[in-house]
Structures are given as C-alpha cells and as structure tokens.
PDB file of N, CA and C in Angstrom:
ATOM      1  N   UNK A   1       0.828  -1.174   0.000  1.00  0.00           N
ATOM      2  CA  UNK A   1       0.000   0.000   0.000  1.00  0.00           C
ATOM      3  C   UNK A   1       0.881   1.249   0.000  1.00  0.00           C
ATOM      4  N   UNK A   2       1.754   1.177   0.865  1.00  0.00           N
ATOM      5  CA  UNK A   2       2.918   2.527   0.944  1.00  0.00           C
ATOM      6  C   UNK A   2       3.467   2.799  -0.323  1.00  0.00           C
ATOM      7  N   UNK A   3       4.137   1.459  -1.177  1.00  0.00           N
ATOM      8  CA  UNK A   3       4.447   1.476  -2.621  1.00  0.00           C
ATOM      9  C   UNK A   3       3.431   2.612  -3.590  1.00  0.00           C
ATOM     10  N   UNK A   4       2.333   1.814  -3.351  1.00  0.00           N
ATOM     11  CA  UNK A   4       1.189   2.941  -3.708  1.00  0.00           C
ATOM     12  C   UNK A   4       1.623   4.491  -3.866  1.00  0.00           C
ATOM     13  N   UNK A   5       1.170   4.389  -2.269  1.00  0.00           N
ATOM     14  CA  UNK A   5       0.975   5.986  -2.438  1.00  0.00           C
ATOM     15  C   UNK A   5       1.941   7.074  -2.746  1.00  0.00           C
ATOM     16  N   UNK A   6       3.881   6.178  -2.617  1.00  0.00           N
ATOM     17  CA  UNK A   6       5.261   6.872  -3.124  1.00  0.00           C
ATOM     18  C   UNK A   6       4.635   7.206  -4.740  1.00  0.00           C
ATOM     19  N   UNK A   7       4.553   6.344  -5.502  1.00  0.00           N
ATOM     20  CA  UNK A   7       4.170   6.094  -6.888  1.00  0.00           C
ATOM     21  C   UNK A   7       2.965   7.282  -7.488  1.00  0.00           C
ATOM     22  N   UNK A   8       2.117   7.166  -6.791  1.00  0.00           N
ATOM     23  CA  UNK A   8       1.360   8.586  -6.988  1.00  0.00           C
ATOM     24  C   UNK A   8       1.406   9.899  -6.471  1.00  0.00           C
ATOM     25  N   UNK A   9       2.306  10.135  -5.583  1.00  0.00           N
ATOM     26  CA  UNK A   9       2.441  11.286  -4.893  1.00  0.00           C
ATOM     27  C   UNK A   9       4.054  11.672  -5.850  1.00  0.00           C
ATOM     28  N   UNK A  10       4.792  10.766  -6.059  1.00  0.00           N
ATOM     29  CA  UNK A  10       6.037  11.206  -7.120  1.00  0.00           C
ATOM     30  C   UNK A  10       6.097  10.154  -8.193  1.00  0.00           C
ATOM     31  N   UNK A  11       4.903  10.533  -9.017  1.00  0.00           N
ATOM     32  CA  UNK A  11       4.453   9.518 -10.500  1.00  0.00           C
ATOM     33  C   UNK A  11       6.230   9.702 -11.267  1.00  0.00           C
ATOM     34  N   UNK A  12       7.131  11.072 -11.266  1.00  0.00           N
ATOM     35  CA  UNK A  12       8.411  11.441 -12.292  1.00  0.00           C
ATOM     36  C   UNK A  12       9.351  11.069 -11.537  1.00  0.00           C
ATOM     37  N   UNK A  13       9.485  10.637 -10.008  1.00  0.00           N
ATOM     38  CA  UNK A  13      10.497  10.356  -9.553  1.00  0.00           C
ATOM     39  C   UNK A  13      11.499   9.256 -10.425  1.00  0.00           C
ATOM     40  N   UNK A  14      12.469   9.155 -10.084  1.00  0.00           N
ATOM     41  CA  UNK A  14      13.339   8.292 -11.192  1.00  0.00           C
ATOM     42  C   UNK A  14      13.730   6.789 -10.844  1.00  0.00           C
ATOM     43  N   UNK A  15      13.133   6.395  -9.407  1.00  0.00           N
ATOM     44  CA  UNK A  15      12.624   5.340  -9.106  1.00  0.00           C
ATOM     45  C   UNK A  15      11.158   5.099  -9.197  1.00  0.00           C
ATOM     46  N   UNK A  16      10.017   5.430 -10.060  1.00  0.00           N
ATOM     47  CA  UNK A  16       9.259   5.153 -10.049  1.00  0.00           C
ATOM     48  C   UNK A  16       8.764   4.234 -10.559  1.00  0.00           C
ATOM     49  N   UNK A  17       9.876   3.667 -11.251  1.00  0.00           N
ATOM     50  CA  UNK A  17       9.871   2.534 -12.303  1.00  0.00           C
ATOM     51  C   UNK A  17       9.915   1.275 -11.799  1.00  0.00           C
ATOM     52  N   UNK A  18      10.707   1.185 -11.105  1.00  0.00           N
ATOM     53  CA  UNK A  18      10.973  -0.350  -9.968  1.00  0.00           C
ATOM     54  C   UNK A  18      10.085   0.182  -8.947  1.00  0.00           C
ATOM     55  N   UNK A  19       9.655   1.011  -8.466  1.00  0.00           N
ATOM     56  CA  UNK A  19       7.805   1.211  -7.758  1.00  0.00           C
ATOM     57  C   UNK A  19       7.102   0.519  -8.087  1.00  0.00           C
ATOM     58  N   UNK A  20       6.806   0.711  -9.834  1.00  0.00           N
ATOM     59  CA  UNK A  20       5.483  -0.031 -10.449  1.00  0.00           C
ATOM     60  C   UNK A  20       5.595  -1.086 -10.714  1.00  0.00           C
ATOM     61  N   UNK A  21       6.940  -1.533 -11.042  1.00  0.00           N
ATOM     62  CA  UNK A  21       7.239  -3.195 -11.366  1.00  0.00           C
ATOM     63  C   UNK A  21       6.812  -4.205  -9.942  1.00  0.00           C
ATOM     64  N   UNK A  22       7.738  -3.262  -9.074  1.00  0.00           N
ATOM     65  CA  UNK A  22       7.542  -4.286  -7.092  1.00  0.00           C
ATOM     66  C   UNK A  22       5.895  -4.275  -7.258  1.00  0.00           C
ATOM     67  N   UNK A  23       5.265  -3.263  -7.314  1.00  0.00           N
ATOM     68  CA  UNK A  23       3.588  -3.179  -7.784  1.00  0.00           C
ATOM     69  C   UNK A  23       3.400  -4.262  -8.546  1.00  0.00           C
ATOM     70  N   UNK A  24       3.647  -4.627  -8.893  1.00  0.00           N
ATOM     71  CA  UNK A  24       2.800  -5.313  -9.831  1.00  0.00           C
ATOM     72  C   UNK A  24       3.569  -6.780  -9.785  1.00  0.00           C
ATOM     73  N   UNK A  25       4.756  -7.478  -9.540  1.00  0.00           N
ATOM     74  CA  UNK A  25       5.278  -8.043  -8.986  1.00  0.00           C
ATOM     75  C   UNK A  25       4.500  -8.765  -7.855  1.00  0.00           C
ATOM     76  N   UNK A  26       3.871  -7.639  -6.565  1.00  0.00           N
ATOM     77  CA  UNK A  26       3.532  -8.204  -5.650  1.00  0.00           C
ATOM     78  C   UNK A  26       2.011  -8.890  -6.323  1.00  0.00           C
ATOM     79  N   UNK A  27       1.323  -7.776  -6.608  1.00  0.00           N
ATOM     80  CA  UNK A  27      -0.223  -8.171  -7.331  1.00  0.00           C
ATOM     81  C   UNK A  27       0.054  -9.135  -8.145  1.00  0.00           C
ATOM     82  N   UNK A  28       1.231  -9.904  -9.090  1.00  0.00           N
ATOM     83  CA  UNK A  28       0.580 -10.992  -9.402  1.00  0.00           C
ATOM     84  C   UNK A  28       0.999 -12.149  -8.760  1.00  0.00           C
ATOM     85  N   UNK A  29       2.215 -12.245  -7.589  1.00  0.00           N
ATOM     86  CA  UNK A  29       2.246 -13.167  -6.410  1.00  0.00           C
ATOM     87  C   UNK A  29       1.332 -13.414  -5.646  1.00  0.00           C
ATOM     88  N   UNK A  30       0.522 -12.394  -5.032  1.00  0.00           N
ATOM     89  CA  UNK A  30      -0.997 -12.493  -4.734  1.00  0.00           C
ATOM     90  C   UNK A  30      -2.127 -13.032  -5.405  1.00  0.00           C
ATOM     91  N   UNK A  31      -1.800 -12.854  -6.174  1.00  0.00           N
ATOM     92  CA  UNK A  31      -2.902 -13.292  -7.277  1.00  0.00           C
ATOM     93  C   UNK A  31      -3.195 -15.087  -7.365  1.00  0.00           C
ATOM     94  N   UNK A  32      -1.545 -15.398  -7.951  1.00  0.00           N
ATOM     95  CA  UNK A  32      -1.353 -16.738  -7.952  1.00  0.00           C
ATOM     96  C   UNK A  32      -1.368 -17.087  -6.707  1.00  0.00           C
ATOM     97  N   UNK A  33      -1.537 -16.873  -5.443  1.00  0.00           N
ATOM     98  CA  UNK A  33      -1.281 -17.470  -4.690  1.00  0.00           C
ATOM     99  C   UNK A  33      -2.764 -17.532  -4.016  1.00  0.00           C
ATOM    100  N   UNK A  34      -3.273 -16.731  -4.531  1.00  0.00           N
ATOM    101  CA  UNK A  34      -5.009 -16.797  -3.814  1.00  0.00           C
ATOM    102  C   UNK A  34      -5.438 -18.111  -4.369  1.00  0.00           C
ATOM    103  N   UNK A  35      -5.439 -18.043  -5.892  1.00  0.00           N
ATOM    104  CA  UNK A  35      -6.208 -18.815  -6.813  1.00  0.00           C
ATOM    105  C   UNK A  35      -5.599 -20.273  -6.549  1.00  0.00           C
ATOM    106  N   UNK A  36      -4.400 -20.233  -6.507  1.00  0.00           N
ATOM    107  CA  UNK A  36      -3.890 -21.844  -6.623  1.00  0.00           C
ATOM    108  C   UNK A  36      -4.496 -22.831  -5.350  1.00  0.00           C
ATOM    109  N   UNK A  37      -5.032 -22.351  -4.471  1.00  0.00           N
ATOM    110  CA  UNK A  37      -5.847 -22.971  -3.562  1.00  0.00           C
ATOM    111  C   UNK A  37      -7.178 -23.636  -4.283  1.00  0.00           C
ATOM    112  N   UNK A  38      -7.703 -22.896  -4.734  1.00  0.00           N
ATOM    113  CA  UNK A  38      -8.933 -23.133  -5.431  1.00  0.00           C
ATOM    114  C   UNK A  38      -9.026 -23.977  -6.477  1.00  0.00           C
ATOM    115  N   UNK A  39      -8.184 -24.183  -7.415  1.00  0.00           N
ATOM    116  CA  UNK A  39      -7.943 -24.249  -8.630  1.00  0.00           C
ATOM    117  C   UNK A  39      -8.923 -24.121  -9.551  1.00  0.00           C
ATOM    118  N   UNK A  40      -9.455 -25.160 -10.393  1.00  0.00           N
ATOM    119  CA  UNK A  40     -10.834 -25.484 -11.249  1.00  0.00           C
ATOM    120  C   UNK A  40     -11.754 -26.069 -10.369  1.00  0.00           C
ATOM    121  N   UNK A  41     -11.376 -26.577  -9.487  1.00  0.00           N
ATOM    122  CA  UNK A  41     -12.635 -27.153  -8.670  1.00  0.00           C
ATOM    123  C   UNK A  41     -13.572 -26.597  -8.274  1.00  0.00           C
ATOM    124  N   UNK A  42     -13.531 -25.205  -7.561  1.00  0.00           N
ATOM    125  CA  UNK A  42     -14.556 -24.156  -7.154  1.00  0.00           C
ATOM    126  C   UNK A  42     -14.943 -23.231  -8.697  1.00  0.00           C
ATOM    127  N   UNK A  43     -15.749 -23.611  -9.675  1.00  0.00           N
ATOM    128  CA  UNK A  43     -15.754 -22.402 -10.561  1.00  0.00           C
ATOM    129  C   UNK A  43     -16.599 -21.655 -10.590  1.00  0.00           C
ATOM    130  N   UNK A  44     -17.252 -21.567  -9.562  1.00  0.00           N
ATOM    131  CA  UNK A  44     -18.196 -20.088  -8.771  1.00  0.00           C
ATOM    132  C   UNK A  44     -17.320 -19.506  -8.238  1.00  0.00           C
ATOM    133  N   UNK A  45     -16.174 -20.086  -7.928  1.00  0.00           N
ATOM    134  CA  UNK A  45     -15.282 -18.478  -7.134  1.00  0.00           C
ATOM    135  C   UNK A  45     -14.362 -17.699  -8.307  1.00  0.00           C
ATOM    136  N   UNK A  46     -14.258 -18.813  -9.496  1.00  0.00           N
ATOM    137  CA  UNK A  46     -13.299 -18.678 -10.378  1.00  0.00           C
ATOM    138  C   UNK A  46     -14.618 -17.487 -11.148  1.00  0.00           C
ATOM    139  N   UNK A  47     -15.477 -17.426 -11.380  1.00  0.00           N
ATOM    140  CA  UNK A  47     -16.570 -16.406 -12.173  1.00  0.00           C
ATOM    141  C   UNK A  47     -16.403 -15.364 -10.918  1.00  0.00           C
ATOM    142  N   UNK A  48     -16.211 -15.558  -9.851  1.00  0.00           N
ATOM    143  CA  UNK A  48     -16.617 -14.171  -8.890  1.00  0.00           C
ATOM    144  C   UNK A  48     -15.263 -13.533  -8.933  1.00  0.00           C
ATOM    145  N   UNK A  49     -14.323 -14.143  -8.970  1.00  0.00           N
ATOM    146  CA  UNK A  49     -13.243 -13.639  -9.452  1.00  0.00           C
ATOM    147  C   UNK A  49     -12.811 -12.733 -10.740  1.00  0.00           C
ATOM    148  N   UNK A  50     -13.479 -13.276 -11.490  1.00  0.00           N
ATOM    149  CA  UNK A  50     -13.667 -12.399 -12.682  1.00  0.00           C
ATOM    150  C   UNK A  50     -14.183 -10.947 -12.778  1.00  0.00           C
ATOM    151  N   UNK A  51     -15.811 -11.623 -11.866  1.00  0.00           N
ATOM    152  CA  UNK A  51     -16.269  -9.935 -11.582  1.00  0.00           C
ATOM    153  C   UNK A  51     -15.712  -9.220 -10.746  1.00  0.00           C
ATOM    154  N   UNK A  52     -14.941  -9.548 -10.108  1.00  0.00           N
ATOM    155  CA  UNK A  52     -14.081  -8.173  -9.110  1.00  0.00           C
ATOM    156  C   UNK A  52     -13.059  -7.530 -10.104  1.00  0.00           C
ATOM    157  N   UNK A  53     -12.743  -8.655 -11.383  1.00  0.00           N
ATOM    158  CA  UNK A  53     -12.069  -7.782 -11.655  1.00  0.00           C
ATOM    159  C   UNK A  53     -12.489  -6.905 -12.783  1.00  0.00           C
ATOM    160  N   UNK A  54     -13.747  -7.188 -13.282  1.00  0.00           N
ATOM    161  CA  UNK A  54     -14.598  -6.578 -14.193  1.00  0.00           C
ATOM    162  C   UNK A  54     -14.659  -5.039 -13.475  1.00  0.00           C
ATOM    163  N   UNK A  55     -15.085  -5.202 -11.778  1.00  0.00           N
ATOM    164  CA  UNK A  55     -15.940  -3.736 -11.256  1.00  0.00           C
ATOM    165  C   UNK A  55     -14.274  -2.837 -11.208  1.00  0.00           C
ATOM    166  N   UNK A  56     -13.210  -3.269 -11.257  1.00  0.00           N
ATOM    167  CA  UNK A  56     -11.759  -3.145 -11.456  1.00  0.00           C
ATOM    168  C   UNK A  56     -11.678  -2.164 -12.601  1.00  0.00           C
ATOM    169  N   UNK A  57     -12.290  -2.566 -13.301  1.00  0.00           N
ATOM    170  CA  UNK A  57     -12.624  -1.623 -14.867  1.00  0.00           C
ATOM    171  C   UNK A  57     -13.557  -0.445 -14.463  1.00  0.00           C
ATOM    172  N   UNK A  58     -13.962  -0.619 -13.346  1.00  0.00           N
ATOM    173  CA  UNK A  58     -14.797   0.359 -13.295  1.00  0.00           C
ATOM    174  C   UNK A  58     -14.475   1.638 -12.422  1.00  0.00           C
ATOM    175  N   UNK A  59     -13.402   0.928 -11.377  1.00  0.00           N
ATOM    176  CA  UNK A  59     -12.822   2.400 -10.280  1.00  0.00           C
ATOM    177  C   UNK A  59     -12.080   2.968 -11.537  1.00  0.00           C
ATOM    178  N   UNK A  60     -11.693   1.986 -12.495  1.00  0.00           N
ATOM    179  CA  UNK A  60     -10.051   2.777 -13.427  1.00  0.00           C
ATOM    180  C   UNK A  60     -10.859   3.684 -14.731  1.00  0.00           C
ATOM    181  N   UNK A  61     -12.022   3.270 -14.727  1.00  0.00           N
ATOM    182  CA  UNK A  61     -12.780   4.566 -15.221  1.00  0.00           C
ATOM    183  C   UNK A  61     -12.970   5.971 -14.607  1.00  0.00           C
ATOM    184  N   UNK A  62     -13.466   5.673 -13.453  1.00  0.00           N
ATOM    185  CA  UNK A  62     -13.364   6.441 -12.049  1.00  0.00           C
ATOM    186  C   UNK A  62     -12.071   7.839 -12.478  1.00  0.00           C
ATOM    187  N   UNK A  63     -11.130   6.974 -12.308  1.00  0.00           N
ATOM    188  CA  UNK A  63      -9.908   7.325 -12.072  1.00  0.00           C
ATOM    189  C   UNK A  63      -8.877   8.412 -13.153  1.00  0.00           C
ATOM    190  N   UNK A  64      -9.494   7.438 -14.549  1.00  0.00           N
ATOM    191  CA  UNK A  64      -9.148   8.413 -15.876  1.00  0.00           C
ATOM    192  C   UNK A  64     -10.173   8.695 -16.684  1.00  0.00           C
ATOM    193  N   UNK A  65     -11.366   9.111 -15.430  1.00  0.00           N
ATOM    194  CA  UNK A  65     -12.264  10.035 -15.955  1.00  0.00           C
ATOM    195  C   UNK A  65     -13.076   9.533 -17.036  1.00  0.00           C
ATOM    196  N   UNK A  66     -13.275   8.741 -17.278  1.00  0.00           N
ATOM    197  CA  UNK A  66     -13.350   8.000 -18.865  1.00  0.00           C
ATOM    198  C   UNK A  66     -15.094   7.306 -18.670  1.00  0.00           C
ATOM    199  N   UNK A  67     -16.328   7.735 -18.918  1.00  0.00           N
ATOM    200  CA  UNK A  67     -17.328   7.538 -18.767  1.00  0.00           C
ATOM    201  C   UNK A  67     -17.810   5.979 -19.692  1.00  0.00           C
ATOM    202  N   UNK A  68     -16.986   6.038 -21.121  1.00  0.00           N
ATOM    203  CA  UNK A  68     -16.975   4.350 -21.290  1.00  0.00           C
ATOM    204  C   UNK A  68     -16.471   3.372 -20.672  1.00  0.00           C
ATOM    205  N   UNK A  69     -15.482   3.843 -19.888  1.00  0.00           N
ATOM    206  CA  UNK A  69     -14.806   2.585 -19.436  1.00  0.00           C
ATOM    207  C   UNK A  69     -15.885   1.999 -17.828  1.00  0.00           C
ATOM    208  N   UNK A  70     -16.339   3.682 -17.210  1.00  0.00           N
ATOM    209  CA  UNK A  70     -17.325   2.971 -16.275  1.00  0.00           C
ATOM    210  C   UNK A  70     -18.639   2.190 -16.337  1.00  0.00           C
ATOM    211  N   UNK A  71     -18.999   2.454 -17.937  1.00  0.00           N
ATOM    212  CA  UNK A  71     -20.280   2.365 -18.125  1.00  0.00           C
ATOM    213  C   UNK A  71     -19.778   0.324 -18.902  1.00  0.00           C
ATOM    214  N   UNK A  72     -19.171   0.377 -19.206  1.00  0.00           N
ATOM    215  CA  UNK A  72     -18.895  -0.879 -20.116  1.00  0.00           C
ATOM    216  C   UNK A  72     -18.495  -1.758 -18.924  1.00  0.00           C
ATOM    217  N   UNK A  73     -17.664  -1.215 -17.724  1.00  0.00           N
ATOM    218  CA  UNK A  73     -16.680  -2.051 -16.545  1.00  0.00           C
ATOM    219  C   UNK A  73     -18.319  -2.078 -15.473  1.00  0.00           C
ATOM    220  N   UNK A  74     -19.454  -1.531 -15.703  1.00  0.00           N
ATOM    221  CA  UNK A  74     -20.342  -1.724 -15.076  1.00  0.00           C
ATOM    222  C   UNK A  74     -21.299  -2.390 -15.608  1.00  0.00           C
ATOM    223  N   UNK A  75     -21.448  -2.580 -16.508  1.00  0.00           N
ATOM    224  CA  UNK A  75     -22.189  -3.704 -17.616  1.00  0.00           C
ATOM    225  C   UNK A  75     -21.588  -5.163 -17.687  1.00  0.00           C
ATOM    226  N   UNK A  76     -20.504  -4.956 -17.548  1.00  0.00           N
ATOM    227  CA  UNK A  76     -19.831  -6.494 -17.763  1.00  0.00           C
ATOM    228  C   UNK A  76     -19.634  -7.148 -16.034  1.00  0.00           C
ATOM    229  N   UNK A  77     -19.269  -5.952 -14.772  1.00  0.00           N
ATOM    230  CA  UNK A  77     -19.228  -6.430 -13.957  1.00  0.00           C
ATOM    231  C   UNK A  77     -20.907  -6.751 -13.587  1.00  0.00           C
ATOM    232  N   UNK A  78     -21.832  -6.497 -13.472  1.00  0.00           N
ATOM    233  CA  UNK A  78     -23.011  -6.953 -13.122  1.00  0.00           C
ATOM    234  C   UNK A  78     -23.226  -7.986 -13.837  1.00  0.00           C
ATOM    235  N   UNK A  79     -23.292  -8.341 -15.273  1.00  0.00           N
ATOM    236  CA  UNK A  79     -23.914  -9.051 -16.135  1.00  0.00           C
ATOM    237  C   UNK A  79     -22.738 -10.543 -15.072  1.00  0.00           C
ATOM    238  N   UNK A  80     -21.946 -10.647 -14.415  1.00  0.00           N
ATOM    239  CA  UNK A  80     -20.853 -11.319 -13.493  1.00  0.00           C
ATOM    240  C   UNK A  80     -21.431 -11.516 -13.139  1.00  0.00           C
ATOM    241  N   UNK A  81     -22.029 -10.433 -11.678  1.00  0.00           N
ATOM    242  CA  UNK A  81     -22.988 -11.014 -10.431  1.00  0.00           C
ATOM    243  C   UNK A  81     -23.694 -12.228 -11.266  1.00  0.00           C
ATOM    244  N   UNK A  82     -25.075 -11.571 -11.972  1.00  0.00           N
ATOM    245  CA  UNK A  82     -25.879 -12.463 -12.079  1.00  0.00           C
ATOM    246  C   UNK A  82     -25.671 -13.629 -12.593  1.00  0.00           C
ATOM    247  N   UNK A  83     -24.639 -13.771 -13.376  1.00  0.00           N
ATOM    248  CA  UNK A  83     -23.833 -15.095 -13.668  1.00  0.00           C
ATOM    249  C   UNK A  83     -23.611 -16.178 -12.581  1.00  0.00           C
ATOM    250  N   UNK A  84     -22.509 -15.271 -11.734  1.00  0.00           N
ATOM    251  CA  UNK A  84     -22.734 -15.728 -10.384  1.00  0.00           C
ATOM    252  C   UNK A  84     -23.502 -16.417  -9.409  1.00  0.00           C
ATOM    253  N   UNK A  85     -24.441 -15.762  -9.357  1.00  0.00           N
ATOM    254  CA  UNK A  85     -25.849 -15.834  -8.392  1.00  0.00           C
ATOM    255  C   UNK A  85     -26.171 -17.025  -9.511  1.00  0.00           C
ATOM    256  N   UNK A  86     -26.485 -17.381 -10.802  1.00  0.00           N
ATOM    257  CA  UNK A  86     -26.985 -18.134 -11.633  1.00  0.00           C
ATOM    258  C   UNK A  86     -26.618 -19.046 -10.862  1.00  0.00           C
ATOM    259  N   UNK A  87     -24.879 -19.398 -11.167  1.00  0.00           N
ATOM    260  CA  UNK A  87     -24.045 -20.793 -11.014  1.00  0.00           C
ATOM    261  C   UNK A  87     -24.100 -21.535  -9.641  1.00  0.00           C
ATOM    262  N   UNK A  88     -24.789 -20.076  -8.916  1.00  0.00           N
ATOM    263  CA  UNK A  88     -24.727 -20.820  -7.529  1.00  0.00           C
ATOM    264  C   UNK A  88     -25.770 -21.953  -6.999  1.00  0.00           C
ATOM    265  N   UNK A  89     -26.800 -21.134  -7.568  1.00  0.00           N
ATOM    266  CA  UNK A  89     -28.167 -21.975  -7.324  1.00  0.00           C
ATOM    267  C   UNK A  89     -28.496 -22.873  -8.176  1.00  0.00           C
ATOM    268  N   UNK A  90     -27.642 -23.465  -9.647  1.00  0.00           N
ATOM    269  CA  UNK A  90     -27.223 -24.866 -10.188  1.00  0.00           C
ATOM    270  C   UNK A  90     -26.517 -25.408  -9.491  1.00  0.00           C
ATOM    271  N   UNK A  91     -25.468 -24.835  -9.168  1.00  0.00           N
ATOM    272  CA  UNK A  91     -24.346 -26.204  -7.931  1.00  0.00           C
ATOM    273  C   UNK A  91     -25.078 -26.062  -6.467  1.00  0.00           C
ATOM    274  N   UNK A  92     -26.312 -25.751  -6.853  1.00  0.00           N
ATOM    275  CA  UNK A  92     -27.227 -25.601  -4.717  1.00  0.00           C
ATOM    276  C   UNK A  92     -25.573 -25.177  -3.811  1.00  0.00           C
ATOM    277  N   UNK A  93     -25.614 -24.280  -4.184  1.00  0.00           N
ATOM    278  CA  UNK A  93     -24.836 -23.866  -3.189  1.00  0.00           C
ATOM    279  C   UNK A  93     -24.708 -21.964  -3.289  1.00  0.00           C
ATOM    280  N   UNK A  94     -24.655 -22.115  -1.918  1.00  0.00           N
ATOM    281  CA  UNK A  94     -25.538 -20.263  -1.432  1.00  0.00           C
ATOM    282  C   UNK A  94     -24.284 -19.348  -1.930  1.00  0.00           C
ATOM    283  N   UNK A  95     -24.641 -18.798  -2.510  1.00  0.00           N
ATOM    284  CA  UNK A  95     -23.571 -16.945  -2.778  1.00  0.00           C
ATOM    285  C   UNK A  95     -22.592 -16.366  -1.255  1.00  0.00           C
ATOM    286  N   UNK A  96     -23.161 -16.543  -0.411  1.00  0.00           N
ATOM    287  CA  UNK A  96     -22.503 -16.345   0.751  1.00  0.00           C
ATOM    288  C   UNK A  96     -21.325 -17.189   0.846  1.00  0.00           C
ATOM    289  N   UNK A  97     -21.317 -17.990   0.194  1.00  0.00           N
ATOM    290  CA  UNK A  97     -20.109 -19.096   0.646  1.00  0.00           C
ATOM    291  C   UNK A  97     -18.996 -18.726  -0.465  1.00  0.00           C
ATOM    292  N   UNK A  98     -19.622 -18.498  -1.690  1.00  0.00           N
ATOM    293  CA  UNK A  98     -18.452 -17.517  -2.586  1.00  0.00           C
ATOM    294  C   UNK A  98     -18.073 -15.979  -2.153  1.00  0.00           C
ATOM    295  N   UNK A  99     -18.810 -15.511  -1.717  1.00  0.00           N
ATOM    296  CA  UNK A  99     -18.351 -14.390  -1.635  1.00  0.00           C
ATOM    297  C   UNK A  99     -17.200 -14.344  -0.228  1.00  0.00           C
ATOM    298  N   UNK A 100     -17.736 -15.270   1.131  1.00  0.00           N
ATOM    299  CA  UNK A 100     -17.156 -15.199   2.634  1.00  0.00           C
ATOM    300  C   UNK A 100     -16.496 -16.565   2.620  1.00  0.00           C
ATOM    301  N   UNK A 101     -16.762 -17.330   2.093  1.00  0.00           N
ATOM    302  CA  UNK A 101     -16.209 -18.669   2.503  1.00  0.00           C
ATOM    303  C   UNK A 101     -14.161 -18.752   2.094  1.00  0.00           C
ATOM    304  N   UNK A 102     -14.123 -19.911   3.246  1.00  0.00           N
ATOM    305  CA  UNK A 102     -12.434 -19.761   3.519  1.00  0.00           C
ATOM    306  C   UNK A 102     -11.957 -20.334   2.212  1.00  0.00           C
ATOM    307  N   UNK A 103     -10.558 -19.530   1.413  1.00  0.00           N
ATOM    308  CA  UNK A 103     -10.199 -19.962   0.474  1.00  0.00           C
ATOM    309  C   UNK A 103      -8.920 -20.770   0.657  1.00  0.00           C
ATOM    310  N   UNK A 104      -8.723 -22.057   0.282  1.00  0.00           N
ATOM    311  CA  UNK A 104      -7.490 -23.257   0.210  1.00  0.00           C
ATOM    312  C   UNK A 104      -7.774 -23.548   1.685  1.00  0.00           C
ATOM    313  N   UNK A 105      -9.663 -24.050   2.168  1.00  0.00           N
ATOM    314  CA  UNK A 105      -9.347 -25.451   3.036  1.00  0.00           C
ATOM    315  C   UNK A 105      -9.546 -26.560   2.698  1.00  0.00           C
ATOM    316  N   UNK A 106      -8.818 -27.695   3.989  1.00  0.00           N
ATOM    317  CA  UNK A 106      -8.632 -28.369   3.184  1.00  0.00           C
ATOM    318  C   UNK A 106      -9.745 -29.622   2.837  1.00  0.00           C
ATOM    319  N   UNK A 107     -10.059 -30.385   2.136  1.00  0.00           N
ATOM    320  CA  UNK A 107     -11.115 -30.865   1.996  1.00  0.00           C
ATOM    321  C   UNK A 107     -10.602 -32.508   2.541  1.00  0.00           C
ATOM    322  N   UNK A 108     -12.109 -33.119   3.726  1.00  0.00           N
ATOM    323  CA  UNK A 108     -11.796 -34.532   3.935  1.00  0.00           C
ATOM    324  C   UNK A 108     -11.718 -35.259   2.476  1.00  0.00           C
ATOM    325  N   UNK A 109     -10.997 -36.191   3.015  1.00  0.00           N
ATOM    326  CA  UNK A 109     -10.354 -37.078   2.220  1.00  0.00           C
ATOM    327  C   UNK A 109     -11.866 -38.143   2.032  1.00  0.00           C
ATOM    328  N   UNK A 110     -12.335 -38.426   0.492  1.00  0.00           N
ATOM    329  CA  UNK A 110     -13.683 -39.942   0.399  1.00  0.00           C
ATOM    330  C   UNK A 110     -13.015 -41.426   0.713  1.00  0.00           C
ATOM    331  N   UNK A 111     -13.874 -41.571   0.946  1.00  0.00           N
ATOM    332  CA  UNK A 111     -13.547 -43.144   1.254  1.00  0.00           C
ATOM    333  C   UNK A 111     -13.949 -43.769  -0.327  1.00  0.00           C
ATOM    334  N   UNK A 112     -12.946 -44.828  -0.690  1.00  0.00           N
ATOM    335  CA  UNK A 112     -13.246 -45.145  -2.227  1.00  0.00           C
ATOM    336  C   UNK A 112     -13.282 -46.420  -1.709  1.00  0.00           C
ATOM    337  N   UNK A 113     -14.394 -46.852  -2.794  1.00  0.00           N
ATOM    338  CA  UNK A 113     -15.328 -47.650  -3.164  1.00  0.00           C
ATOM    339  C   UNK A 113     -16.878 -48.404  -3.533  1.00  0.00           C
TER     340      UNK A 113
END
C-alpha cells in the first residue's frame, strides 16, 4: 500500500519505475497465490473472481475520468454477479459461501469404493 501511495504522490520520480514493477510483482504473487488454492474445482469463485475484476474496470474509469470505461466495466461487472448468483443456485450452493467462505481449506479425504 505505501508502494502505492510513493508512486502517486512522485508519478516522475526516477525510481518510479521499480515502484510499479515491485507493484505489480507483488499483485501478481498475490494473485497466484489466492487462486492456486482453489484451482478449477470451485468455478463459482473462479466467475466471482472475474467480476471483481470486471468492477476493477470500473474504479479505473473512475480514475481516468473515462465515462466508457465505467459504463462498459459496469455492464460487464453486473452481467458477473448475475452469472454468479446463476451458477450458484445450479451447484445448490448459497452466494454467501463464494463471496465469505475460507479460500485453500482443506477438503476430507472420500472413502473409495
């Protein structure tokens, strides 16, 4: 977060460059490291995932002012939800558990046969 706010408070500084890289560096170590818990198995979290990063399109409209990018990053992130909400109530299983439920536990082991 501190990275952050160096990076926008001195966007010309002449380290701002290895700022945005460690930025973005960290965001996609995070990234992979959320998801690889989950993998394909949960793909209601893998669609809710998507829409966060759809409404993502939508602060960065926000941000560079840009009234298509909010209006398109708000069309595609909703048209998500309800995707969402769709997939949930085919796999009977409640939206609350995608949105709050713990990500990479671990699951009992079946008994085969």
């Amino acid at each position: 977060m501190g990275l952050g706010v160096y990076l926008v408070l001195y966007p010309t500084a002449a380290w701002s460059g290895q700022v945005f890289i460690a930025i973005a560096a960290l965001a996609l170590i995070f990234g992979v490291l959320l998801i690889i818990p989950i993998g394909g198995a949960d793909i209601r979290r893998d669609f809710h995932s998507e829409r966060v990063r759809r409404l993502a399109a939508v602060a960065m409209g926000f941000v560079l002012d840009s009234k298509l990018l909010v209006t398109a990053g708000a069309l595609d992130g909703s048209s998500g939800l309800i995707l969402s909400i769709i997939m949930c109530r085919a796999m009977t299983g409640p939206f609350t558990n995608v949105l709050f439920g713990a990500f990479g536990k671990a699951q009992p082991a079946r008994a085969q046969g």
